[in-house]
C-alpha atoms as a PDB file:
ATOM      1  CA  UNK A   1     -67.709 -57.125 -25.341  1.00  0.00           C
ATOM      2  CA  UNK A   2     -67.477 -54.992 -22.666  1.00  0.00           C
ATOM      3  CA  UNK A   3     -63.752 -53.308 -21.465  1.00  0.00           C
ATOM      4  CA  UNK A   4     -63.219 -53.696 -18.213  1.00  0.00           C
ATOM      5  CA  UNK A   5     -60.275 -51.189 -16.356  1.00  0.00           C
ATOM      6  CA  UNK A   6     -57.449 -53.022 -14.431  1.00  0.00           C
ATOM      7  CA  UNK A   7     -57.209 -50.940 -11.073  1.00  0.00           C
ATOM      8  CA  UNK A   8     -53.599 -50.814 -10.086  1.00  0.00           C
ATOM      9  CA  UNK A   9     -53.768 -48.949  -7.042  1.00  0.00           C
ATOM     10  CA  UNK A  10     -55.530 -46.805  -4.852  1.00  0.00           C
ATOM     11  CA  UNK A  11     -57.486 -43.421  -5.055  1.00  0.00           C
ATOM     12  CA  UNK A  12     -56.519 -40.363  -3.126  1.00  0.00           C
ATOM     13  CA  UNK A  13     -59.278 -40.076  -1.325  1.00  0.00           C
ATOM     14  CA  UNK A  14     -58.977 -44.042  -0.272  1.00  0.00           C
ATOM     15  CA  UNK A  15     -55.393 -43.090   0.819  1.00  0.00           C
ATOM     16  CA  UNK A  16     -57.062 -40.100   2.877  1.00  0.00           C
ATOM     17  CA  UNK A  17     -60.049 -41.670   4.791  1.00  0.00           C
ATOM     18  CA  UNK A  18     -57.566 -44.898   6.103  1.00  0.00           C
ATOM     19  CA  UNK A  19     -54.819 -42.318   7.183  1.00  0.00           C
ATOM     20  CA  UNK A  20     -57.440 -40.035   8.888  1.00  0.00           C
ATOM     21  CA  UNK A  21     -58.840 -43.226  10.712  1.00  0.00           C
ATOM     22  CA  UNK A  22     -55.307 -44.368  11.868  1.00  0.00           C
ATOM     23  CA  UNK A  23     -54.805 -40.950  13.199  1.00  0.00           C
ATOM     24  CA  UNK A  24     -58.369 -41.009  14.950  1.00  0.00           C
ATOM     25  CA  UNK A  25     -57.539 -44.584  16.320  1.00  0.00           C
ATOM     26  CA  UNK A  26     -53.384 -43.468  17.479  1.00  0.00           C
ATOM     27  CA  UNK A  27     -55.309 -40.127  19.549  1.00  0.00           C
ATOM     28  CA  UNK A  28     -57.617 -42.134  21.195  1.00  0.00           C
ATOM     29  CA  UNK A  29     -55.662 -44.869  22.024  1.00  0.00           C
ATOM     30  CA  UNK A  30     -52.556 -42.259  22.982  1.00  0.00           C
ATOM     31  CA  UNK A  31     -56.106 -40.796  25.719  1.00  0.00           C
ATOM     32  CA  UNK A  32     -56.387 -43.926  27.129  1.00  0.00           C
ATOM     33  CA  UNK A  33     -52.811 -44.273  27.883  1.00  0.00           C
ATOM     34  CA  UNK A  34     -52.193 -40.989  29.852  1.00  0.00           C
ATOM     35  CA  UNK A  35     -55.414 -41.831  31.599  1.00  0.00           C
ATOM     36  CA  UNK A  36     -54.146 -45.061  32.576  1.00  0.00           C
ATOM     37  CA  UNK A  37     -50.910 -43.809  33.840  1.00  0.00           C
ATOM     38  CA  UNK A  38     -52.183 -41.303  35.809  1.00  0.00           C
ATOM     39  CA  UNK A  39     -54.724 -43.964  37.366  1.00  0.00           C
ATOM     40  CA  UNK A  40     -51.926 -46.054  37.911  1.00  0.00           C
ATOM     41  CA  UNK A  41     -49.487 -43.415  39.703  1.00  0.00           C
ATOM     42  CA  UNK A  42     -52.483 -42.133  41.931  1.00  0.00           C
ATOM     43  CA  UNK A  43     -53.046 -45.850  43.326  1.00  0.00           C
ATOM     44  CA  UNK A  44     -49.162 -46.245  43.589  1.00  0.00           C
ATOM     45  CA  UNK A  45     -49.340 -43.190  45.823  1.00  0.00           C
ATOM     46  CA  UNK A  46     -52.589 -44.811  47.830  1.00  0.00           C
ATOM     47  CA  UNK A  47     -50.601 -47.964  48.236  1.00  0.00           C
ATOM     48  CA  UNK A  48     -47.188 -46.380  49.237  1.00  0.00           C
ATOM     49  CA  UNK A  49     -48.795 -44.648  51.556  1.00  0.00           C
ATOM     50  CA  UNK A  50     -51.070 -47.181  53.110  1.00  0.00           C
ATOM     51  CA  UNK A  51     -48.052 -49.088  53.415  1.00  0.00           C
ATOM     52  CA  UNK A  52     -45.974 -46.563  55.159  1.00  0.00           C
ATOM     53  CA  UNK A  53     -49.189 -45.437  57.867  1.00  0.00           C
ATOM     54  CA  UNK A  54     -49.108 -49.804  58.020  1.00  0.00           C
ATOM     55  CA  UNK A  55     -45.707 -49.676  58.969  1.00  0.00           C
ATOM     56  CA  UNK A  56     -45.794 -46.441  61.233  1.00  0.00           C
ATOM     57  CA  UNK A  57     -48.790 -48.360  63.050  1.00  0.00           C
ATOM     58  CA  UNK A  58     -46.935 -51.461  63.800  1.00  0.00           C
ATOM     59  CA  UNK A  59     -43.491 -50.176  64.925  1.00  0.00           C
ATOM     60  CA  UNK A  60     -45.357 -47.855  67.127  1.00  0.00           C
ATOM     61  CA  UNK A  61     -47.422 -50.246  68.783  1.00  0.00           C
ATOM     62  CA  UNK A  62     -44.248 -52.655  69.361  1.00  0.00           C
ATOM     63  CA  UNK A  63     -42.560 -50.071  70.839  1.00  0.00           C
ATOM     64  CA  UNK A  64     -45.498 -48.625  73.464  1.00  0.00           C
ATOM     65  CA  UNK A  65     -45.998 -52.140  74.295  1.00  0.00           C
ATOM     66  CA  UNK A  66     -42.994 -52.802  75.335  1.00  0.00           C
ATOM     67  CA  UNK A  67     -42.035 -49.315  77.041  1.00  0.00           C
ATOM     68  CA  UNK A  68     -42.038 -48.796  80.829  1.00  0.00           C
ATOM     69  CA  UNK A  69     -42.212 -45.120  80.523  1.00  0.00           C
ATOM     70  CA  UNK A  70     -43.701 -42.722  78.095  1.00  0.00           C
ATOM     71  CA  UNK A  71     -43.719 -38.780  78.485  1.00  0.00           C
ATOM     72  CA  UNK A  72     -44.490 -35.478  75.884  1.00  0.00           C
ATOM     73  CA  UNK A  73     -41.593 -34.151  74.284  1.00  0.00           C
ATOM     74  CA  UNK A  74     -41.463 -31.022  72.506  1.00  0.00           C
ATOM     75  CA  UNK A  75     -37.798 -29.992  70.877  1.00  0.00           C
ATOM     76  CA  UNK A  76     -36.542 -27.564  68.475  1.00  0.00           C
ATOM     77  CA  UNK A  77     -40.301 -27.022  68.145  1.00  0.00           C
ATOM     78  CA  UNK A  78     -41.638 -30.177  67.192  1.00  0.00           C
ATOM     79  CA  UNK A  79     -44.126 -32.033  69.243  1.00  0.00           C
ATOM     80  CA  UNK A  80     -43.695 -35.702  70.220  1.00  0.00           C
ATOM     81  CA  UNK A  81     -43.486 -39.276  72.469  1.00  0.00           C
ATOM     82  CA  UNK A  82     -40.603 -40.114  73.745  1.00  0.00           C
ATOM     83  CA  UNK A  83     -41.064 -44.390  75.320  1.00  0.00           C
ATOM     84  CA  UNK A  84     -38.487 -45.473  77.468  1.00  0.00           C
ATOM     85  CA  UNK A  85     -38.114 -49.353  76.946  1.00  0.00           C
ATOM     86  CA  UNK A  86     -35.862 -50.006  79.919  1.00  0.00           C
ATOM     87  CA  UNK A  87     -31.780 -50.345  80.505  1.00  0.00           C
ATOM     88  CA  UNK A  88     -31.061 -47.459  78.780  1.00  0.00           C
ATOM     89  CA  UNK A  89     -32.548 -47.971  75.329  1.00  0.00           C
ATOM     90  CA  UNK A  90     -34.981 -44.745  74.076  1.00  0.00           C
ATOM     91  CA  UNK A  91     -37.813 -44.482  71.351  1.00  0.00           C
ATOM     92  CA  UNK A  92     -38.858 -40.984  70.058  1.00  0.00           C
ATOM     93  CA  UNK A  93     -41.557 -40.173  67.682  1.00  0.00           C
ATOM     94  CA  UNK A  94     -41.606 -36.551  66.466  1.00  0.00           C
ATOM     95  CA  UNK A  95     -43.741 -34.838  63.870  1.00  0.00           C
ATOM     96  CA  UNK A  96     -41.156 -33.001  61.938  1.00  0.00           C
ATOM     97  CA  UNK A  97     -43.393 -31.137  59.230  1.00  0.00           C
ATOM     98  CA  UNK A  98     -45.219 -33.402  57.295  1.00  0.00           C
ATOM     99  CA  UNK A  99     -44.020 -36.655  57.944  1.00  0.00           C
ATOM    100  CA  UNK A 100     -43.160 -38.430  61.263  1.00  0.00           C
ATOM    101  CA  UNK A 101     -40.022 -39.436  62.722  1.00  0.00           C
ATOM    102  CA  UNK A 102     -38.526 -42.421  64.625  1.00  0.00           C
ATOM    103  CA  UNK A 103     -35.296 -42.147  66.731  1.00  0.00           C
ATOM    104  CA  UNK A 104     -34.069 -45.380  68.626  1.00  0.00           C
ATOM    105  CA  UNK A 105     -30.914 -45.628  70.660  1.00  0.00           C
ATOM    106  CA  UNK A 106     -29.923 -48.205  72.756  1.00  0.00           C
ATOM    107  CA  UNK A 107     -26.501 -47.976  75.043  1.00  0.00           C
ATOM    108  CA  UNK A 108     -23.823 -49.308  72.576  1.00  0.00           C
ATOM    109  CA  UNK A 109     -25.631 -49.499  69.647  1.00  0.00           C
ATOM    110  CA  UNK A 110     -25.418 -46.892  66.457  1.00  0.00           C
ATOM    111  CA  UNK A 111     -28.397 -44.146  66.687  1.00  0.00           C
ATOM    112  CA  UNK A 112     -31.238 -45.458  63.918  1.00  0.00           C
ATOM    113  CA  UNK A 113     -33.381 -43.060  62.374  1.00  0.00           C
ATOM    114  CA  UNK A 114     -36.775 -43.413  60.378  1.00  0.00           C
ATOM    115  CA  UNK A 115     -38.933 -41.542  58.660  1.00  0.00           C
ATOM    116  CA  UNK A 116     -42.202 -41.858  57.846  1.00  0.00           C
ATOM    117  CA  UNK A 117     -43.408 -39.928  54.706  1.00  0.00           C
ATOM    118  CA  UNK A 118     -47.411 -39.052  54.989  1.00  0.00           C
ATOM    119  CA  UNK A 119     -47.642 -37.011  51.727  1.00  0.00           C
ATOM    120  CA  UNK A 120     -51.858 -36.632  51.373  1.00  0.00           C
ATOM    121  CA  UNK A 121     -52.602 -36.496  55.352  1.00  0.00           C
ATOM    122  CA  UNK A 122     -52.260 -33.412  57.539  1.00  0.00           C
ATOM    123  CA  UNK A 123     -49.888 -33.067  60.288  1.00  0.00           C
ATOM    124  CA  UNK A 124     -49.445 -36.306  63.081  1.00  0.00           C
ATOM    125  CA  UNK A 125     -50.967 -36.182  66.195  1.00  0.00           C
ATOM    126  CA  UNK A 126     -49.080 -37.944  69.189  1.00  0.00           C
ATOM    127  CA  UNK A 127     -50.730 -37.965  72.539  1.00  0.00           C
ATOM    128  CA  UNK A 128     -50.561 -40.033  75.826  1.00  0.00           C
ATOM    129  CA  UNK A 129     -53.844 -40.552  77.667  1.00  0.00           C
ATOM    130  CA  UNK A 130     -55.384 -42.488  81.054  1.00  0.00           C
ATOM    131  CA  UNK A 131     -57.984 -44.363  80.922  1.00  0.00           C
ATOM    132  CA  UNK A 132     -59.036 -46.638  83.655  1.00  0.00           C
ATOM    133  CA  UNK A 133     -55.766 -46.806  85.321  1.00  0.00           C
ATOM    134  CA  UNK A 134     -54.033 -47.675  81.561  1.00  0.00           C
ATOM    135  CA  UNK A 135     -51.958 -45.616  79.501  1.00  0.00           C
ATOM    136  CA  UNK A 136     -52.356 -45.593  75.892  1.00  0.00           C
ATOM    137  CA  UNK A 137     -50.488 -43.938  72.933  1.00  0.00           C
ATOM    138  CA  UNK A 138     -52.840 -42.691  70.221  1.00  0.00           C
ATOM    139  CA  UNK A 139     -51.592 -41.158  66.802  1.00  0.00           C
ATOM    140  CA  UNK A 140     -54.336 -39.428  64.749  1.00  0.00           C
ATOM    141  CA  UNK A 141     -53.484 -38.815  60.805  1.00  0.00           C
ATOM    142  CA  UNK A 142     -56.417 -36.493  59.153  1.00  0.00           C
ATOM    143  CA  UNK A 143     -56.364 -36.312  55.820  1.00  0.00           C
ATOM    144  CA  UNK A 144     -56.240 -33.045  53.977  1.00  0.00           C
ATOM    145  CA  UNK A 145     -58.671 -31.930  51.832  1.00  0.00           C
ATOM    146  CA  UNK A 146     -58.724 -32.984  48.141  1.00  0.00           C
ATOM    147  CA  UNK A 147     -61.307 -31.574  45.471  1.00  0.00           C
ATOM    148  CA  UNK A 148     -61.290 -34.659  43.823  1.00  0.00           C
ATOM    149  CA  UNK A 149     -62.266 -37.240  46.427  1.00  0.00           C
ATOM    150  CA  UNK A 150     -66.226 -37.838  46.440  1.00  0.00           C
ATOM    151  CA  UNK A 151     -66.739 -38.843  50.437  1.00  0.00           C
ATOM    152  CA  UNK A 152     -64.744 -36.864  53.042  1.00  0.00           C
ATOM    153  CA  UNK A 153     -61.970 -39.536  54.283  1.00  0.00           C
ATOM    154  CA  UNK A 154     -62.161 -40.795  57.497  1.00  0.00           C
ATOM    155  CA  UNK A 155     -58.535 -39.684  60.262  1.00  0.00           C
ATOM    156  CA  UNK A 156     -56.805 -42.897  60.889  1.00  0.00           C
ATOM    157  CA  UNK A 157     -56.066 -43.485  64.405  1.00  0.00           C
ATOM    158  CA  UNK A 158     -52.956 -45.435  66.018  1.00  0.00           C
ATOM    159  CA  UNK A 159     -53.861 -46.956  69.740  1.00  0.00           C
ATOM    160  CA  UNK A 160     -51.455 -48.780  71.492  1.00  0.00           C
ATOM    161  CA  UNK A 161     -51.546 -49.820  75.094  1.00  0.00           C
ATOM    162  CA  UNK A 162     -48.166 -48.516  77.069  1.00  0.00           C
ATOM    163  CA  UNK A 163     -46.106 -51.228  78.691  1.00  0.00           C
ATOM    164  CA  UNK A 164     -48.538 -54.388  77.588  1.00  0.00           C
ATOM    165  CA  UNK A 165     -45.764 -56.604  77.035  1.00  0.00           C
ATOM    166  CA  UNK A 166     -43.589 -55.237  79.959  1.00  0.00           C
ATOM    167  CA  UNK A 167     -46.533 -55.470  82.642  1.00  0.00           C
ATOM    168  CA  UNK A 168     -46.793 -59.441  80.777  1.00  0.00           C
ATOM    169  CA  UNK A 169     -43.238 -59.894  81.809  1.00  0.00           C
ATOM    170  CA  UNK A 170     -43.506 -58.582  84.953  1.00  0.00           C
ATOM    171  CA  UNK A 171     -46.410 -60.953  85.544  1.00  0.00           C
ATOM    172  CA  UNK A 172     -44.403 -64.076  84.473  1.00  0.00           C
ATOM    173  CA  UNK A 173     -41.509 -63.085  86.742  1.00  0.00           C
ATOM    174  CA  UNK A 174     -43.881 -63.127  89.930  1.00  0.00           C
ATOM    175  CA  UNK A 175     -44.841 -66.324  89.371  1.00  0.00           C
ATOM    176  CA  UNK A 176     -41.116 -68.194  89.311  1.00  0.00           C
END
């Protein structure tokens, strides 16, 4: 008859090769976790700021369309457009180091003020131009340089037709 030992635990080395395996497992997994974070704050920044150049786009178009005027400005040493959208009430945009600024008054109404924050693209370009006998607004946003982007990125460019809707309502009140 044989004797056969009764384990009652487990060896050192046992002990040793499953702790050393957790510890493998926690650094990889604590890798893949910075990685992912820093993935997800770079597309948080693409997104914010795809959002923001969305809503710079839009507010600027809605306000050249409806202007009756638009000139150059150039204060305090930032460059500009300045739309005048009739009876008083004034639209500037002015590229005030990095990001671009919207001032709107209207007679009677509190100043409003908006910024547009354009952290990865180079400074705002606002000019007026004529083309066949139409005025347009165009804002051009390069993008600076980054080491870590593969193809160079395309500017994005802003058009917006000066006085579109106001010419439209000028139409409609010649034919009353």
């Amino acid at each position: 008859m044989t004797h056969q030992r009764l384990r009652r635990g487990y060896s050192l080395i046992e002990m040793l090769i499953v702790i050393s395996g957790i510890a493998i497992l926690f650094g990889m997994s604590v890798g893949m976790i910075h990685m992912l974070l820093r993935l997800d704050r770079g597309n948080r920044a693409r997104i914010g700021e795809k959002t923001t150049i969305s809503r710079l786009a839009h507010a600027l178009r809605r306000d050249a369309h409806a202007a009756v005027a638009a000139r150059r400005v150039e204060a305090e040493g930032h460059e500009g457009v300045a739309f005048d959208l009739g009876k008083g009430h004034k639209v500037d945009y002015v590229d005030e180091g990095g990001r671009l600024v919207r001032h709107e008054t209207a007679p009677g109404e509190t100043p409003r003020r908006e910024a547009y924050r354009l952290p990865s693209r180079g400074r705002p370009k606002l000019e007026l131009r004529e083309e066949a006998g139409q005025r347009w607004a165009i804002l051009t946003l390069d993008r600076n340089p980054n080491a870590q982007e593969i193809a160079p990125a395309r500017p994005v460019v802003v058009e917006a037709w000066i006085g579109k809707d106001a010419g439209l309502a000028r139409a409609g009140e010649g034919r009353r």
